[in-house]
C-alpha atoms as a PDB file:
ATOM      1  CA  UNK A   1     -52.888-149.945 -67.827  1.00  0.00           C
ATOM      2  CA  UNK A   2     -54.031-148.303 -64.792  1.00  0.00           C
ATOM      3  CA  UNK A   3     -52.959-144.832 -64.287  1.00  0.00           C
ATOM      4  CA  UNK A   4     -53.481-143.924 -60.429  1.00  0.00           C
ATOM      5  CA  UNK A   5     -52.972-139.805 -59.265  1.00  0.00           C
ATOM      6  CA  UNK A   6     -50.706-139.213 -57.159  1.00  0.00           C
ATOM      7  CA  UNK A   7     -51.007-136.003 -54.945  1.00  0.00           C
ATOM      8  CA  UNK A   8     -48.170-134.685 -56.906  1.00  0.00           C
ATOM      9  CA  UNK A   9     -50.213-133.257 -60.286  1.00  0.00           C
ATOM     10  CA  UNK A  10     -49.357-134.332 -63.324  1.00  0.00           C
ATOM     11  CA  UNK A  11     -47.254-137.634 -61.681  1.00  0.00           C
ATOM     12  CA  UNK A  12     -48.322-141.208 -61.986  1.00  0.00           C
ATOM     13  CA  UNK A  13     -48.111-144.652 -60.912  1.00  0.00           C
ATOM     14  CA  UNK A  14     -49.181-146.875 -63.411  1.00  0.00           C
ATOM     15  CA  UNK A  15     -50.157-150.769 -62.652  1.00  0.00           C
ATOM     16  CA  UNK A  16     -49.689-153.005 -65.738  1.00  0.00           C
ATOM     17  CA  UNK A  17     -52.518-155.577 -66.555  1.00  0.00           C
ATOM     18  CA  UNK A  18     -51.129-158.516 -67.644  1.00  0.00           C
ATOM     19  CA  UNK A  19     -52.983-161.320 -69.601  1.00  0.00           C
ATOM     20  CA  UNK A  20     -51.436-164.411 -68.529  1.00  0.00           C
ATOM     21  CA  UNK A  21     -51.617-168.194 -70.059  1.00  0.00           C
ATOM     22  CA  UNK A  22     -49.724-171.756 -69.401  1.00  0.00           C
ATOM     23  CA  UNK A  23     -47.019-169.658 -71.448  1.00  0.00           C
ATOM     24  CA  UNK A  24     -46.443-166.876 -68.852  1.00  0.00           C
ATOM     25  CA  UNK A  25     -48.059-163.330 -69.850  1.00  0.00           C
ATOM     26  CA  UNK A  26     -48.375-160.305 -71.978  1.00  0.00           C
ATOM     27  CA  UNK A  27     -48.258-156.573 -70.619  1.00  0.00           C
ATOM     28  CA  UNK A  28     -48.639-153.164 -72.628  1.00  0.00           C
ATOM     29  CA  UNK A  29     -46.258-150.825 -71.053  1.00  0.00           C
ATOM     30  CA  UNK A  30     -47.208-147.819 -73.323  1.00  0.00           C
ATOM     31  CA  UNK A  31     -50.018-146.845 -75.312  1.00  0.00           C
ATOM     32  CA  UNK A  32     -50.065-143.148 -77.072  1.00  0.00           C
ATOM     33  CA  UNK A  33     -53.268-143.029 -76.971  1.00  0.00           C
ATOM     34  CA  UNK A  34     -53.804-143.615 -73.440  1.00  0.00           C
ATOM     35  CA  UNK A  35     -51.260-141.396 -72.527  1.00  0.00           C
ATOM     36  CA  UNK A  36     -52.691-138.688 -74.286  1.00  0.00           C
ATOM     37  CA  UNK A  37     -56.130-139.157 -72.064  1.00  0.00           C
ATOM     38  CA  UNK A  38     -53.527-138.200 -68.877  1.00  0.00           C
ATOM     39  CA  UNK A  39     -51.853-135.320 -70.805  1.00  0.00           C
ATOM     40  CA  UNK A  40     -48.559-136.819 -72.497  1.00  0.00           C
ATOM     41  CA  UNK A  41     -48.018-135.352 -75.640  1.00  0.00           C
ATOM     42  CA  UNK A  42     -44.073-135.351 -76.129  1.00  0.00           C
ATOM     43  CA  UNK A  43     -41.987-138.026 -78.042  1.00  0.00           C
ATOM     44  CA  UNK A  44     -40.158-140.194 -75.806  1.00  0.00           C
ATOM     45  CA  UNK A  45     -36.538-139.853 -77.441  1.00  0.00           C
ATOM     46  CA  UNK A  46     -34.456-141.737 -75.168  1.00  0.00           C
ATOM     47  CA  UNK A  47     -34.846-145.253 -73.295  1.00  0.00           C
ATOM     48  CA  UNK A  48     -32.006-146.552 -70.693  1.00  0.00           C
ATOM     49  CA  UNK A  49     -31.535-149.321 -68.479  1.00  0.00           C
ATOM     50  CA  UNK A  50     -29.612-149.091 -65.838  1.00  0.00           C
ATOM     51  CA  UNK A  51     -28.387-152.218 -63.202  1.00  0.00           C
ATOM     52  CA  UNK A  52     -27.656-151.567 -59.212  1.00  0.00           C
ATOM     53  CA  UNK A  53     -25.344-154.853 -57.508  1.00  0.00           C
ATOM     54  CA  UNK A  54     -25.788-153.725 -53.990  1.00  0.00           C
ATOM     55  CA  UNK A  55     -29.173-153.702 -52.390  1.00  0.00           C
ATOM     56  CA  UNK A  56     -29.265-150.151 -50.409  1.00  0.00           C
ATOM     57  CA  UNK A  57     -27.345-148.311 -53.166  1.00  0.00           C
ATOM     58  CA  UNK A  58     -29.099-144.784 -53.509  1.00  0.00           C
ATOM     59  CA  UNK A  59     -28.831-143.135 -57.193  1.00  0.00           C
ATOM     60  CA  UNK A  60     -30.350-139.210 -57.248  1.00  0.00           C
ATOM     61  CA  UNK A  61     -31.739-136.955 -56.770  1.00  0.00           C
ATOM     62  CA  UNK A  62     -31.320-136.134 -60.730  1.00  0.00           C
ATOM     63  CA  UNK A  63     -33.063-133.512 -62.810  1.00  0.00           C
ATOM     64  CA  UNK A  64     -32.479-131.793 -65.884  1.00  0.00           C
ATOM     65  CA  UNK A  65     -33.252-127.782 -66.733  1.00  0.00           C
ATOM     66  CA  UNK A  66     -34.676-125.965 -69.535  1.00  0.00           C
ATOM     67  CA  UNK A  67     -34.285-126.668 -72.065  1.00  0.00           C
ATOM     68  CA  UNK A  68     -33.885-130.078 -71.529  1.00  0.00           C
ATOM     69  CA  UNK A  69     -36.418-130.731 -69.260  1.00  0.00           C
ATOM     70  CA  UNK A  70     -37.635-134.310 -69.526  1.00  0.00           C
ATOM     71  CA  UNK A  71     -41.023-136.179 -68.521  1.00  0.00           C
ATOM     72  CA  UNK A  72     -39.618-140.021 -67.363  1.00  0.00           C
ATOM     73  CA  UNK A  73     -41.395-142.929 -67.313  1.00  0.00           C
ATOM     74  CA  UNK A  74     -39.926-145.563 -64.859  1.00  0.00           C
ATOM     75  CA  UNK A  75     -39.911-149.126 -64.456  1.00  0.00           C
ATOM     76  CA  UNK A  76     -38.071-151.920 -62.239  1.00  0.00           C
ATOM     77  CA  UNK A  77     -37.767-155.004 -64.386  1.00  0.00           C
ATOM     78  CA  UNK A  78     -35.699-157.222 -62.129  1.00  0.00           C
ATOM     79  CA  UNK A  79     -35.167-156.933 -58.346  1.00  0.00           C
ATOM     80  CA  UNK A  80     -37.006-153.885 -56.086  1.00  0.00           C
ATOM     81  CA  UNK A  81     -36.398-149.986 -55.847  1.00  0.00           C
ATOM     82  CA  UNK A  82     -38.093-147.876 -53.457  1.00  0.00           C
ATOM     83  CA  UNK A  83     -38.103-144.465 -56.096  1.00  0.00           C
ATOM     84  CA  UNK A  84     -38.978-141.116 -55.017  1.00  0.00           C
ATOM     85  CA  UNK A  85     -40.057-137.538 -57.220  1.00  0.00           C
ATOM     86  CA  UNK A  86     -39.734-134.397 -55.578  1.00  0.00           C
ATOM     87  CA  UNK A  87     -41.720-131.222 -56.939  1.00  0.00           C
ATOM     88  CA  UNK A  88     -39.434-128.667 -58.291  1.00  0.00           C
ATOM     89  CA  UNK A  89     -41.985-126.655 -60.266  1.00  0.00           C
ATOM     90  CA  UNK A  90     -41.827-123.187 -58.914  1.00  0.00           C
ATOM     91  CA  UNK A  91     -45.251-122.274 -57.775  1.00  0.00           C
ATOM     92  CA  UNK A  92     -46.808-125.547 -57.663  1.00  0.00           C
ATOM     93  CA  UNK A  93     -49.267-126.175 -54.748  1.00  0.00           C
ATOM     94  CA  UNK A  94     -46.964-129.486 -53.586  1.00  0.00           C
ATOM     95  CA  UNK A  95     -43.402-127.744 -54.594  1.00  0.00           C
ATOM     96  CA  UNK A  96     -40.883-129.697 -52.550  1.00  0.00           C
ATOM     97  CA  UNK A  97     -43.079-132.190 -51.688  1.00  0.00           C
ATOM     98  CA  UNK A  98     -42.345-135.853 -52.941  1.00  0.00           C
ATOM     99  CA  UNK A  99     -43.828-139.370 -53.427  1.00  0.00           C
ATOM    100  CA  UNK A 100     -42.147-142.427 -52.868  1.00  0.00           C
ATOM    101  CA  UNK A 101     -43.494-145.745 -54.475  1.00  0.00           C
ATOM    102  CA  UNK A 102     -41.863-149.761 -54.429  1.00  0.00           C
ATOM    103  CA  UNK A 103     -41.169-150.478 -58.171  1.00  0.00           C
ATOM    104  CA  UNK A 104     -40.284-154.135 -58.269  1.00  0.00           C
ATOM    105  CA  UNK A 105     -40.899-156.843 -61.133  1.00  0.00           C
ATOM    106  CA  UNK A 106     -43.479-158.574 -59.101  1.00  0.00           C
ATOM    107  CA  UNK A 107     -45.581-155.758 -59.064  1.00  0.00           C
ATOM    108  CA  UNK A 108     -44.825-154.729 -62.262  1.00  0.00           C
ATOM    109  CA  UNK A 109     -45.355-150.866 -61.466  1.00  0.00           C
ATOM    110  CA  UNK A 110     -44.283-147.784 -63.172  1.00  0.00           C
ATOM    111  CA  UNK A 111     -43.992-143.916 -62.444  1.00  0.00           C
ATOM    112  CA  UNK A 112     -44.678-141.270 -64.788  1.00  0.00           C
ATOM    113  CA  UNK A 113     -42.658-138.238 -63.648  1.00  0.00           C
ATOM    114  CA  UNK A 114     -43.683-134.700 -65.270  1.00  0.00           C
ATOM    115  CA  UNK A 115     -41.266-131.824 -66.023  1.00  0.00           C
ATOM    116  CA  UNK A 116     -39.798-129.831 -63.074  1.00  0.00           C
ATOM    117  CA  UNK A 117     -39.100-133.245 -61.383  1.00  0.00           C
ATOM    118  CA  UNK A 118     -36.411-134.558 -59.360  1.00  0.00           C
ATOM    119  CA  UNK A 119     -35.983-138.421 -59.264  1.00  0.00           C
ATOM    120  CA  UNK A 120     -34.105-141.471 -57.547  1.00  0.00           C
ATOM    121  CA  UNK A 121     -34.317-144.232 -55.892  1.00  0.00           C
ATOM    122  CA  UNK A 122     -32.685-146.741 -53.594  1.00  0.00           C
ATOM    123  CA  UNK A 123     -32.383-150.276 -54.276  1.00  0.00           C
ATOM    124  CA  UNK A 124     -34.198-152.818 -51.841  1.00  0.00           C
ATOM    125  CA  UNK A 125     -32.686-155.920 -53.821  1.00  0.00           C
ATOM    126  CA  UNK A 126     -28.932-156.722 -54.995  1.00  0.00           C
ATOM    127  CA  UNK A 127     -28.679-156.538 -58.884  1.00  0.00           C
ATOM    128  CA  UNK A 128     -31.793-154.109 -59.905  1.00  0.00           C
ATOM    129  CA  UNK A 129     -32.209-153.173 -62.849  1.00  0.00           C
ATOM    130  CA  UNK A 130     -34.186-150.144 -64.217  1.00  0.00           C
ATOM    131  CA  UNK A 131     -36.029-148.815 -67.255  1.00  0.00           C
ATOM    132  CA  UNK A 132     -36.647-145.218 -68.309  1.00  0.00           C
ATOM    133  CA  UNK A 133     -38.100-143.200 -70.623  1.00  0.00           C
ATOM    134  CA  UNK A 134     -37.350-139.841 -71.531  1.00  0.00           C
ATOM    135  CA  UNK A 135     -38.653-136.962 -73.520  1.00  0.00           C
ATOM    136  CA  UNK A 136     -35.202-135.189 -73.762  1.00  0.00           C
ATOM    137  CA  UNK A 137     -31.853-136.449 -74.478  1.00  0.00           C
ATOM    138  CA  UNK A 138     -29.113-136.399 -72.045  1.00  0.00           C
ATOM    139  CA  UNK A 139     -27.494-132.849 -72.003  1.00  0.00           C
ATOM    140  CA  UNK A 140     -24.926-132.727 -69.164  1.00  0.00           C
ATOM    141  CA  UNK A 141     -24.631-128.492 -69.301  1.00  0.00           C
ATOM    142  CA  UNK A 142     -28.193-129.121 -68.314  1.00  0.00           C
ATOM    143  CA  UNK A 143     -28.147-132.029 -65.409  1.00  0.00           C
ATOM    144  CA  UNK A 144     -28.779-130.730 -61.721  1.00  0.00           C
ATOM    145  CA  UNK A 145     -29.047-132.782 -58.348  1.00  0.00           C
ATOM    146  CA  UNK A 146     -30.156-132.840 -55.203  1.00  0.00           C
ATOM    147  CA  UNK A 147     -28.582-134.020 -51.855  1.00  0.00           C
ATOM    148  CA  UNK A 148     -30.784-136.636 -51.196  1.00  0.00           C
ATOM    149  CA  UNK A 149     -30.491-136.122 -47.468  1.00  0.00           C
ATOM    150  CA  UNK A 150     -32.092-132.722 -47.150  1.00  0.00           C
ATOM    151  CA  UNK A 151     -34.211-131.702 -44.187  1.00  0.00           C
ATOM    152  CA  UNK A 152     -36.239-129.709 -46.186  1.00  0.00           C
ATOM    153  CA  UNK A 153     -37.424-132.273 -48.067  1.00  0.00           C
ATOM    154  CA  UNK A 154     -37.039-135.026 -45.163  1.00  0.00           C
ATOM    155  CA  UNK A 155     -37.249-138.447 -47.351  1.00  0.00           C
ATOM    156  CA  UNK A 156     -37.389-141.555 -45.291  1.00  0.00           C
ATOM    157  CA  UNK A 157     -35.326-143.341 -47.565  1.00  0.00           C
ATOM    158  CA  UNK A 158     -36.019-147.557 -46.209  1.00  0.00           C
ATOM    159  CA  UNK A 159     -32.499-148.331 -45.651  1.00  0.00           C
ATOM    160  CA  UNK A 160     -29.472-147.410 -44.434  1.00  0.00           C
ATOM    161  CA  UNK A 161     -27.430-145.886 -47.843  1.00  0.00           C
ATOM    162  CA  UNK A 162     -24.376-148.045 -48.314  1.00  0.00           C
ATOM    163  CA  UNK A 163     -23.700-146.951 -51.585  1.00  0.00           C
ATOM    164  CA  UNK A 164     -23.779-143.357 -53.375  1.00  0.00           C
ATOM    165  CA  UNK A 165     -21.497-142.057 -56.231  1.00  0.00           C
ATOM    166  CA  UNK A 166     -19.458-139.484 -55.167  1.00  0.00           C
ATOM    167  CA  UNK A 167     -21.412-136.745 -57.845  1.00  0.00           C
ATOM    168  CA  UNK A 168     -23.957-137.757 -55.437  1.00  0.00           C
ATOM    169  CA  UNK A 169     -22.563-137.448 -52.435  1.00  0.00           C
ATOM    170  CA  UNK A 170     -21.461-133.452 -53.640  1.00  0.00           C
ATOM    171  CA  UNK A 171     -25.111-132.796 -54.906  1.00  0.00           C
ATOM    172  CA  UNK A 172     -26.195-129.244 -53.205  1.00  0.00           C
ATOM    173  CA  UNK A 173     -28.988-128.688 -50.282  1.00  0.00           C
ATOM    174  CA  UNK A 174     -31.613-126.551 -51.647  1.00  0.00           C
ATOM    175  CA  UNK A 175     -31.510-122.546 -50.797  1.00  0.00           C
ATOM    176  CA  UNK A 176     -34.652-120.406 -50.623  1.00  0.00           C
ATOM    177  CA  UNK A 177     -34.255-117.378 -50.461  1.00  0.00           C
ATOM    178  CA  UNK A 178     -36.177-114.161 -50.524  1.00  0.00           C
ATOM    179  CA  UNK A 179     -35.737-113.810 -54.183  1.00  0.00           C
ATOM    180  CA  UNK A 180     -36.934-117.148 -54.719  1.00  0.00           C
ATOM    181  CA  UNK A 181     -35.281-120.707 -54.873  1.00  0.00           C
ATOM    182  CA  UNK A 182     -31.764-121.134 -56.582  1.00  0.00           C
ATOM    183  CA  UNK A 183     -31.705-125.278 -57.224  1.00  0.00           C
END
């Protein structure tokens, strides 16, 4: 594996090396100890996989709180997702700032998203499917979004959104205020 910085800190895209034959190929997609060498120390506890029908369907922007922050690791295994992070980390140099990357199964790319991240992603290709990784289970007391339309954070998402959930559709703008940022 390749990990690649990103100018987010802490967030990576990864490029797989596979070793292919006459049969087809072989990929690692995780390795503890070459996680470690980037900083990953937490158990991954959780692993979903998730399928989008209708290319331009936009999912996000998802996060969790304390305490059930999560670090993700993403992958598209069939079809193409353009997938965005946004910096939430309060006092971080690139807070609000975001990275958007093409996961697809021809490139065979993944993202490794820190704590205090928001994710989603549009699809680019009917019937998509998704794998992630998480350090934290699932609490839904604990699950926050983002409108993923918000000036301030002014995401060119690649195509016109022709599908988002209606949770979606009702996540909240951000609001900074004097006293800080209320998410």
């Amino acid at each position: 594996m390749k990990f690649i910085e990103t100018i987010l800190k802490g967030a990576y895209i990864i490029e797989l090396e596979p070793f292919g034959d006459s049969r087809g190929f072989f990929a690692r997609t995780f390795c503890k100890r070459e996680f470690k060498e980037i900083g990953h120390t937490k158990e991954f506890v959780q692993f979903n996989h998730s399928m989008t029908s209708e290319k331009g369907t936009l999912r996000g922007l998802h996060y969790q709180v304390p305490p059930s922050s999560e670090v993700k690791l993403i992958r598209c295994i069939k079809g193409e997702v353009y997938d965005v992070i946004v910096d939430l980390r309060a006092g971080s140099p690139t807070f609000l700032n975001h990275i958007g990357v093409v996961l697809s199964e021809d490139n065979m790319k993944m993202i490794y998203v820190p704590e205090g991240f928001a994710h989603g992603f549009q699809t680019l290709k009917d019937n998509s499917q998704m794998i992630y990784h998480h350090t934290a289970y699932y609490t839904p007391e604990d699950e926050r979004g983002l409108y993923f339309n918000d000036p301030k954070l002014d995401i060119k998402w690649p195509l016109d959104i022709k599908n988002l959930s209606e949770k979606d559709s009702k996540n909240p703008g951000i609001d900074i205020n004097f006293n800080g940022i209320k998410i």
